[in-house]
PDB file of N, CA and C in Angstrom:
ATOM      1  N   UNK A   1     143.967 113.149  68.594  1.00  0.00           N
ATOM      2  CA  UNK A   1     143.883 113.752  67.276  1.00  0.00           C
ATOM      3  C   UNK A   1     143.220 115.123  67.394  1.00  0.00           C
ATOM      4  N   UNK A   2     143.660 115.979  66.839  1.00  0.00           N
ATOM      5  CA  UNK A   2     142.964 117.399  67.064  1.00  0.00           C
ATOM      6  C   UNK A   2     142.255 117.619  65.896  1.00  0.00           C
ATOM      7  N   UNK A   3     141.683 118.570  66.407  1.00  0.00           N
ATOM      8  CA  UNK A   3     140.602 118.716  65.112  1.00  0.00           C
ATOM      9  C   UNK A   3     140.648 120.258  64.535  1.00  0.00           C
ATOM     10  N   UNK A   4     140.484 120.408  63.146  1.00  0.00           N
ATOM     11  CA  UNK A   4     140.365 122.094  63.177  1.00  0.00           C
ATOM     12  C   UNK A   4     139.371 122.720  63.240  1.00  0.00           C
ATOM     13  N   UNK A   5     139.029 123.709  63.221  1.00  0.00           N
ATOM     14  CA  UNK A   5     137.883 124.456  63.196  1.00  0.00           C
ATOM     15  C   UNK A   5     136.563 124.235  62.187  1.00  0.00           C
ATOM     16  N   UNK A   6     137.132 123.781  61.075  1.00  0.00           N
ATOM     17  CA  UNK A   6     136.490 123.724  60.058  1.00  0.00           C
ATOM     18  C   UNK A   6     135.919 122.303  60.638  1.00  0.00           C
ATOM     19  N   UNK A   7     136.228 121.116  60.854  1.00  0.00           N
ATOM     20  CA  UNK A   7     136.058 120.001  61.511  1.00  0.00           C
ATOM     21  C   UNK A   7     134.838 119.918  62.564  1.00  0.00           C
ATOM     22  N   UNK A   8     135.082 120.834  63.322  1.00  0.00           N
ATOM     23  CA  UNK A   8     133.956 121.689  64.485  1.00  0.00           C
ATOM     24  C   UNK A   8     132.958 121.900  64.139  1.00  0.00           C
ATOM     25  N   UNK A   9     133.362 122.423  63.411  1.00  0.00           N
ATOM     26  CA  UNK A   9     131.889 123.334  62.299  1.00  0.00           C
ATOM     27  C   UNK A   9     130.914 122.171  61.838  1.00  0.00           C
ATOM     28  N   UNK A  10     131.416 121.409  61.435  1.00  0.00           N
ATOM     29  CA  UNK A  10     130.949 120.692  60.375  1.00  0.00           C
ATOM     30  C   UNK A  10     130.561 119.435  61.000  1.00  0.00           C
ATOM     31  N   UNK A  11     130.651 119.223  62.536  1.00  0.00           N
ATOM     32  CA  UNK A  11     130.596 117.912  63.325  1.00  0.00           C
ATOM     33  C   UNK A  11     129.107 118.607  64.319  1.00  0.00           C
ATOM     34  N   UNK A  12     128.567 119.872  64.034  1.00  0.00           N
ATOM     35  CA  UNK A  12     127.851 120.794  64.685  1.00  0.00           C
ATOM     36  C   UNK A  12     126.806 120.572  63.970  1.00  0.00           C
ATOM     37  N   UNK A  13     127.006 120.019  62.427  1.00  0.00           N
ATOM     38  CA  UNK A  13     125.656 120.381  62.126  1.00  0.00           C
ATOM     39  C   UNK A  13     125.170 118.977  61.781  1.00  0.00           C
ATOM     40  N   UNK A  14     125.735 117.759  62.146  1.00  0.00           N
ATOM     41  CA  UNK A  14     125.738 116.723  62.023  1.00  0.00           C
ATOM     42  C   UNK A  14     124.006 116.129  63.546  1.00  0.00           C
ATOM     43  N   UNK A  15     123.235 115.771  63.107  1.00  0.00           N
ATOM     44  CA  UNK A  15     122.081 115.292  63.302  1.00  0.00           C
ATOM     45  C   UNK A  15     122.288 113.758  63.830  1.00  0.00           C
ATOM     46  N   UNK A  16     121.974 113.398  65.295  1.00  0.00           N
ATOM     47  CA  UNK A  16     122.182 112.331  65.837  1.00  0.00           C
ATOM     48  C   UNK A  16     120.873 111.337  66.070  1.00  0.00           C
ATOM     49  N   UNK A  17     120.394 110.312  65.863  1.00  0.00           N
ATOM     50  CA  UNK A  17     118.764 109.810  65.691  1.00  0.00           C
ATOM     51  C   UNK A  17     119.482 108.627  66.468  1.00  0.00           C
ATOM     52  N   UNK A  18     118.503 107.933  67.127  1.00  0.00           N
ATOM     53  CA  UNK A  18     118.164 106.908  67.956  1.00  0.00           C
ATOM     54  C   UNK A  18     117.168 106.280  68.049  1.00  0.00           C
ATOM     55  N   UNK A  19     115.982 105.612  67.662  1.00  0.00           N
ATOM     56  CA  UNK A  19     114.935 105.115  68.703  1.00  0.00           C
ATOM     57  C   UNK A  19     114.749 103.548  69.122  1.00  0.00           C
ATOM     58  N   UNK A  20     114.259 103.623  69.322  1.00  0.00           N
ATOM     59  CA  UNK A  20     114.042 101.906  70.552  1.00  0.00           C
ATOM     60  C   UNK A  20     112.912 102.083  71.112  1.00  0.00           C
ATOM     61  N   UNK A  21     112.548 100.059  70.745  1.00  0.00           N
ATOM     62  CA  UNK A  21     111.388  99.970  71.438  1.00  0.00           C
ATOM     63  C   UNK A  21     111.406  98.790  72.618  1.00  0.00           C
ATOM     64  N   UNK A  22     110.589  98.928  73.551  1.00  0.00           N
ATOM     65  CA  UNK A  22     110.383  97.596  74.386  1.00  0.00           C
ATOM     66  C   UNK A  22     109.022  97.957  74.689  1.00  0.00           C
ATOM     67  N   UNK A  23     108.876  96.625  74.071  1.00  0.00           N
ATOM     68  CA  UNK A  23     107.321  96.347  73.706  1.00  0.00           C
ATOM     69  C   UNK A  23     106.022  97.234  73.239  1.00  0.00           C
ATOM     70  N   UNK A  24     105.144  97.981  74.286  1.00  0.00           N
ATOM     71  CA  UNK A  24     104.406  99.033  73.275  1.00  0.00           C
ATOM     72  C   UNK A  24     105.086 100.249  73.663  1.00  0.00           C
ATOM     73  N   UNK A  25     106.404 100.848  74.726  1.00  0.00           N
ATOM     74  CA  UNK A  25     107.069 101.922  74.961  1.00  0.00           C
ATOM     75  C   UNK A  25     108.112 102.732  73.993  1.00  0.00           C
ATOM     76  N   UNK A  26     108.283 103.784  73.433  1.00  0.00           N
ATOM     77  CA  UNK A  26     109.192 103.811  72.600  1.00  0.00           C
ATOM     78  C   UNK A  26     110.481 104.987  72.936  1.00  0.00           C
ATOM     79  N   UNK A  27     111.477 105.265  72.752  1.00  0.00           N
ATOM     80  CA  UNK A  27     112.541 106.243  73.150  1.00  0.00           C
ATOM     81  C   UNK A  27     113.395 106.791  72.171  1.00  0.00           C
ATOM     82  N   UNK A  28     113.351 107.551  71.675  1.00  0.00           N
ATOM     83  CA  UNK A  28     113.767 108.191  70.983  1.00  0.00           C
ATOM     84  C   UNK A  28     114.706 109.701  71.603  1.00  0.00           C
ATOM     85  N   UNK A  29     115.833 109.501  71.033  1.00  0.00           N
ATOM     86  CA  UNK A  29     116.889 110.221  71.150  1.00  0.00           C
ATOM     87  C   UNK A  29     117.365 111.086  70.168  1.00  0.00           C
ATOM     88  N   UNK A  30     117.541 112.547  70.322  1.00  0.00           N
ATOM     89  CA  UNK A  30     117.768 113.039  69.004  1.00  0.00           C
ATOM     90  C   UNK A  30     118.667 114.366  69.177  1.00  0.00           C
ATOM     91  N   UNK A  31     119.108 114.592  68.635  1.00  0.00           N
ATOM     92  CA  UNK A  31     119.737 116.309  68.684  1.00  0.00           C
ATOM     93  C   UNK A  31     119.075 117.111  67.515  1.00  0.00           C
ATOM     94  N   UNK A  32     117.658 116.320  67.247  1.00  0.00           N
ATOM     95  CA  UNK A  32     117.206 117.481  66.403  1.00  0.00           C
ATOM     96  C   UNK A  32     115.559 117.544  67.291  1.00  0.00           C
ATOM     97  N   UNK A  33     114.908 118.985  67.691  1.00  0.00           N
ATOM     98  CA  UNK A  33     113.825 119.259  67.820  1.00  0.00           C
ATOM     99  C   UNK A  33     113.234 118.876  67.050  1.00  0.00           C
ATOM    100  N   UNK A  34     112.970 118.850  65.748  1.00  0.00           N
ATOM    101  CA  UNK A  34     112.214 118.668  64.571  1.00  0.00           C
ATOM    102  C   UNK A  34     112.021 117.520  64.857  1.00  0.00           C
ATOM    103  N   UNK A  35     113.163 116.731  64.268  1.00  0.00           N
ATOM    104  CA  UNK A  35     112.825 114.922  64.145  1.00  0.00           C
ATOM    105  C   UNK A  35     112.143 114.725  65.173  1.00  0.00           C
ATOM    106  N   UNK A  36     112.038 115.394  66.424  1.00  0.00           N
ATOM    107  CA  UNK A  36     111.312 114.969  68.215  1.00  0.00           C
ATOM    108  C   UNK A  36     110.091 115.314  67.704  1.00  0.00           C
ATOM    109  N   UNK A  37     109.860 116.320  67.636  1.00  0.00           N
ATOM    110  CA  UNK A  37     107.792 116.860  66.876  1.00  0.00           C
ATOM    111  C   UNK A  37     107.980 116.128  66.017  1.00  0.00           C
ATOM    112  N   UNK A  38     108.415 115.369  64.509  1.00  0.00           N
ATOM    113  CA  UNK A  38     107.927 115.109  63.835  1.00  0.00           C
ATOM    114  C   UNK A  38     107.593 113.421  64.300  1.00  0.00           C
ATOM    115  N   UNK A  39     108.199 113.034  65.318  1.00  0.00           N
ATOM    116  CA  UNK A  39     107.732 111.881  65.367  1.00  0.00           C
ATOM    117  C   UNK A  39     106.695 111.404  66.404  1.00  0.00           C
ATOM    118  N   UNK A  40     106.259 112.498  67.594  1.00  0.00           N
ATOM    119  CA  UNK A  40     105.453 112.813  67.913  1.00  0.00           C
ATOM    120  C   UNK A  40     104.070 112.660  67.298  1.00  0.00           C
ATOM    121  N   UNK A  41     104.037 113.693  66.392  1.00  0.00           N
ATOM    122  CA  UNK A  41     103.001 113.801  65.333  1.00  0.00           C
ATOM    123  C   UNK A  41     102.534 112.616  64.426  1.00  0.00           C
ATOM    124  N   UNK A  42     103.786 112.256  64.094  1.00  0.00           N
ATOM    125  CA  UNK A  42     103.374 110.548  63.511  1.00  0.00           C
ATOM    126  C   UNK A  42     102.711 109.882  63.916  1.00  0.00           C
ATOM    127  N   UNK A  43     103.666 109.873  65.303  1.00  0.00           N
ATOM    128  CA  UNK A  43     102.515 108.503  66.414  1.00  0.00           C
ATOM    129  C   UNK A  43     101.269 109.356  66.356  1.00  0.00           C
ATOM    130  N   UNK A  44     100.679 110.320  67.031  1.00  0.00           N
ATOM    131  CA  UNK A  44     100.138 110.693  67.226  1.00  0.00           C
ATOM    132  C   UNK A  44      98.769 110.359  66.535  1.00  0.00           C
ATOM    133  N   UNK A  45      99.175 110.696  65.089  1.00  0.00           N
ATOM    134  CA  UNK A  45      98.486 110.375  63.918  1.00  0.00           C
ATOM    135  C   UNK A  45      98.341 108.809  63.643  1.00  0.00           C
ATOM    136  N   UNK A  46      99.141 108.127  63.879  1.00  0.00           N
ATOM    137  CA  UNK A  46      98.818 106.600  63.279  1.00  0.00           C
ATOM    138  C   UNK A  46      98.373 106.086  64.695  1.00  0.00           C
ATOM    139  N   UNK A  47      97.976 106.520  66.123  1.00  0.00           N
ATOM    140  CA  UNK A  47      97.281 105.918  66.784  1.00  0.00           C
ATOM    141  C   UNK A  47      95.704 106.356  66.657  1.00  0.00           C
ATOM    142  N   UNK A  48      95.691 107.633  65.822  1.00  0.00           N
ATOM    143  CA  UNK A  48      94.158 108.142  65.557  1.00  0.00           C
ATOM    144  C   UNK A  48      93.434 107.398  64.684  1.00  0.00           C
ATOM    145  N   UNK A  49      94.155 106.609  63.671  1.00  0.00           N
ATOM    146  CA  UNK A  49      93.485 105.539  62.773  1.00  0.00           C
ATOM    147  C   UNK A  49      94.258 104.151  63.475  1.00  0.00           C
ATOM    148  N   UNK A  50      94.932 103.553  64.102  1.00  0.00           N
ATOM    149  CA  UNK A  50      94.877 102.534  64.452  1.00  0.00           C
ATOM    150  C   UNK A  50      94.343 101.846  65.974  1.00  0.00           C
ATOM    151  N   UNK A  51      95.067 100.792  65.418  1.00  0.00           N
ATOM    152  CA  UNK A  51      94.212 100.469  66.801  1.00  0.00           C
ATOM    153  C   UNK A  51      94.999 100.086  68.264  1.00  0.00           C
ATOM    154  N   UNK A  52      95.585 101.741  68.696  1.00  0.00           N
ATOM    155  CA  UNK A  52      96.245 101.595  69.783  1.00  0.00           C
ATOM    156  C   UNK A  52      96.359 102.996  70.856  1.00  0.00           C
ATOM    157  N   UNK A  53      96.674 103.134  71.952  1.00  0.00           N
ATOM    158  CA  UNK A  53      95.763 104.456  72.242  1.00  0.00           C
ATOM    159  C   UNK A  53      97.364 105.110  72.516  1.00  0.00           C
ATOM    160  N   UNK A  54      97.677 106.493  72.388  1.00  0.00           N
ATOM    161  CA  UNK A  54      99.064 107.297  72.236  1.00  0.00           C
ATOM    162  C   UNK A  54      98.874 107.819  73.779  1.00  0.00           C
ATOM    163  N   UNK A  55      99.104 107.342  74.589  1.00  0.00           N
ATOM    164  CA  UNK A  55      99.053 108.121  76.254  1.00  0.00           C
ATOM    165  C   UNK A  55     100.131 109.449  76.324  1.00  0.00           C
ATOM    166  N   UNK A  56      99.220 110.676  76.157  1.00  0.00           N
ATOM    167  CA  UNK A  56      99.787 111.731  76.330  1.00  0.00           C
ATOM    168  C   UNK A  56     100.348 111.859  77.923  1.00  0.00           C
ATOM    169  N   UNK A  57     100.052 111.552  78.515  1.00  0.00           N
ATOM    170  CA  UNK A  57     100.373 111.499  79.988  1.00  0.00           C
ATOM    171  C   UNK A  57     102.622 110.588  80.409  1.00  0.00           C
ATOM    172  N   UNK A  58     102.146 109.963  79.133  1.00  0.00           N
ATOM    173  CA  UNK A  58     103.429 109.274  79.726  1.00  0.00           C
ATOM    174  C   UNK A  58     104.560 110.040  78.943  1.00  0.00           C
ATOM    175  N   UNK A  59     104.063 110.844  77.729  1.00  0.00           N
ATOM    176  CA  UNK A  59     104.682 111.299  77.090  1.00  0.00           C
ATOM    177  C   UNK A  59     105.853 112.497  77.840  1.00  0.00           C
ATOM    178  N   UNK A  60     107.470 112.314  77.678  1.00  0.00           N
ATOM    179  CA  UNK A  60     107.855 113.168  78.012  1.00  0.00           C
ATOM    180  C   UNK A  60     109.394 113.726  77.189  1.00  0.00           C
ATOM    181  N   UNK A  61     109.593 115.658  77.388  1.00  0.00           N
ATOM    182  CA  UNK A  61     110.310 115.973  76.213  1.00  0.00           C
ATOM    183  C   UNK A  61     110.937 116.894  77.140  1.00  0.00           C
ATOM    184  N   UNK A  62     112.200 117.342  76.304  1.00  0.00           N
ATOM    185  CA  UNK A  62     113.362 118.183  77.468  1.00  0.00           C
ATOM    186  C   UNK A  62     112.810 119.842  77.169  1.00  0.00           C
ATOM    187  N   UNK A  63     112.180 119.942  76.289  1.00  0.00           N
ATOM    188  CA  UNK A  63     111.448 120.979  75.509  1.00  0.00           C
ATOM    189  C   UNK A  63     110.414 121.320  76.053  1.00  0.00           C
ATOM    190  N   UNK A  64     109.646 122.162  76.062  1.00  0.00           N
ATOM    191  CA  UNK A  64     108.037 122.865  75.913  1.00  0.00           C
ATOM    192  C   UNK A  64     107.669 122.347  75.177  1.00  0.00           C
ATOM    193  N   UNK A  65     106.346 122.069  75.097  1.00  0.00           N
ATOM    194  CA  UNK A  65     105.619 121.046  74.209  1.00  0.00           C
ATOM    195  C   UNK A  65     104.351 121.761  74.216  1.00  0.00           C
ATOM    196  N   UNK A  66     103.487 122.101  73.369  1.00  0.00           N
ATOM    197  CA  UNK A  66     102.055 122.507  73.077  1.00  0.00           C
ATOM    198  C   UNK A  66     101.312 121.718  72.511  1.00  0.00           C
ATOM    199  N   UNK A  67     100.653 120.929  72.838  1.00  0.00           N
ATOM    200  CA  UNK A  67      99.301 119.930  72.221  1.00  0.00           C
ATOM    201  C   UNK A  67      97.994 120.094  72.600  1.00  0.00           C
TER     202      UNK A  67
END
């Protein structure tokens, strides 16, 4: 099936999300930078009030990352 241009366009700006867990590890897949920091930041934040520790060390991103 071919597609037209307009089709292209419009399959480009389409946002792909994933995550999964096994057990306390989590993976998240995305074609958006944003959704990747914003969920970062989440954890980040709900391990600062709960009770579980966010290992920056294991943490890893296809990106530059500043923390």
């Amino acid at each position: 099936m071919a597609r037209t241009q307009a089709g292209d366009s419009a399959m480009s700006n389409v946002e792909l999300n994933c995550l999964m867990r096994l057990t306390d590890d989590y993976l998240l897949m995305t074609t958006s930078k944003n959704n990747a920091m914003l969920f970062i930041e989440k954890m980040y934040k709900l391990s600062q009030v709960s009770n579980f520790k966010f290992n920056m060390k294991k943490l890893k991103t296809n990106f530059h990352l500043n923390l």
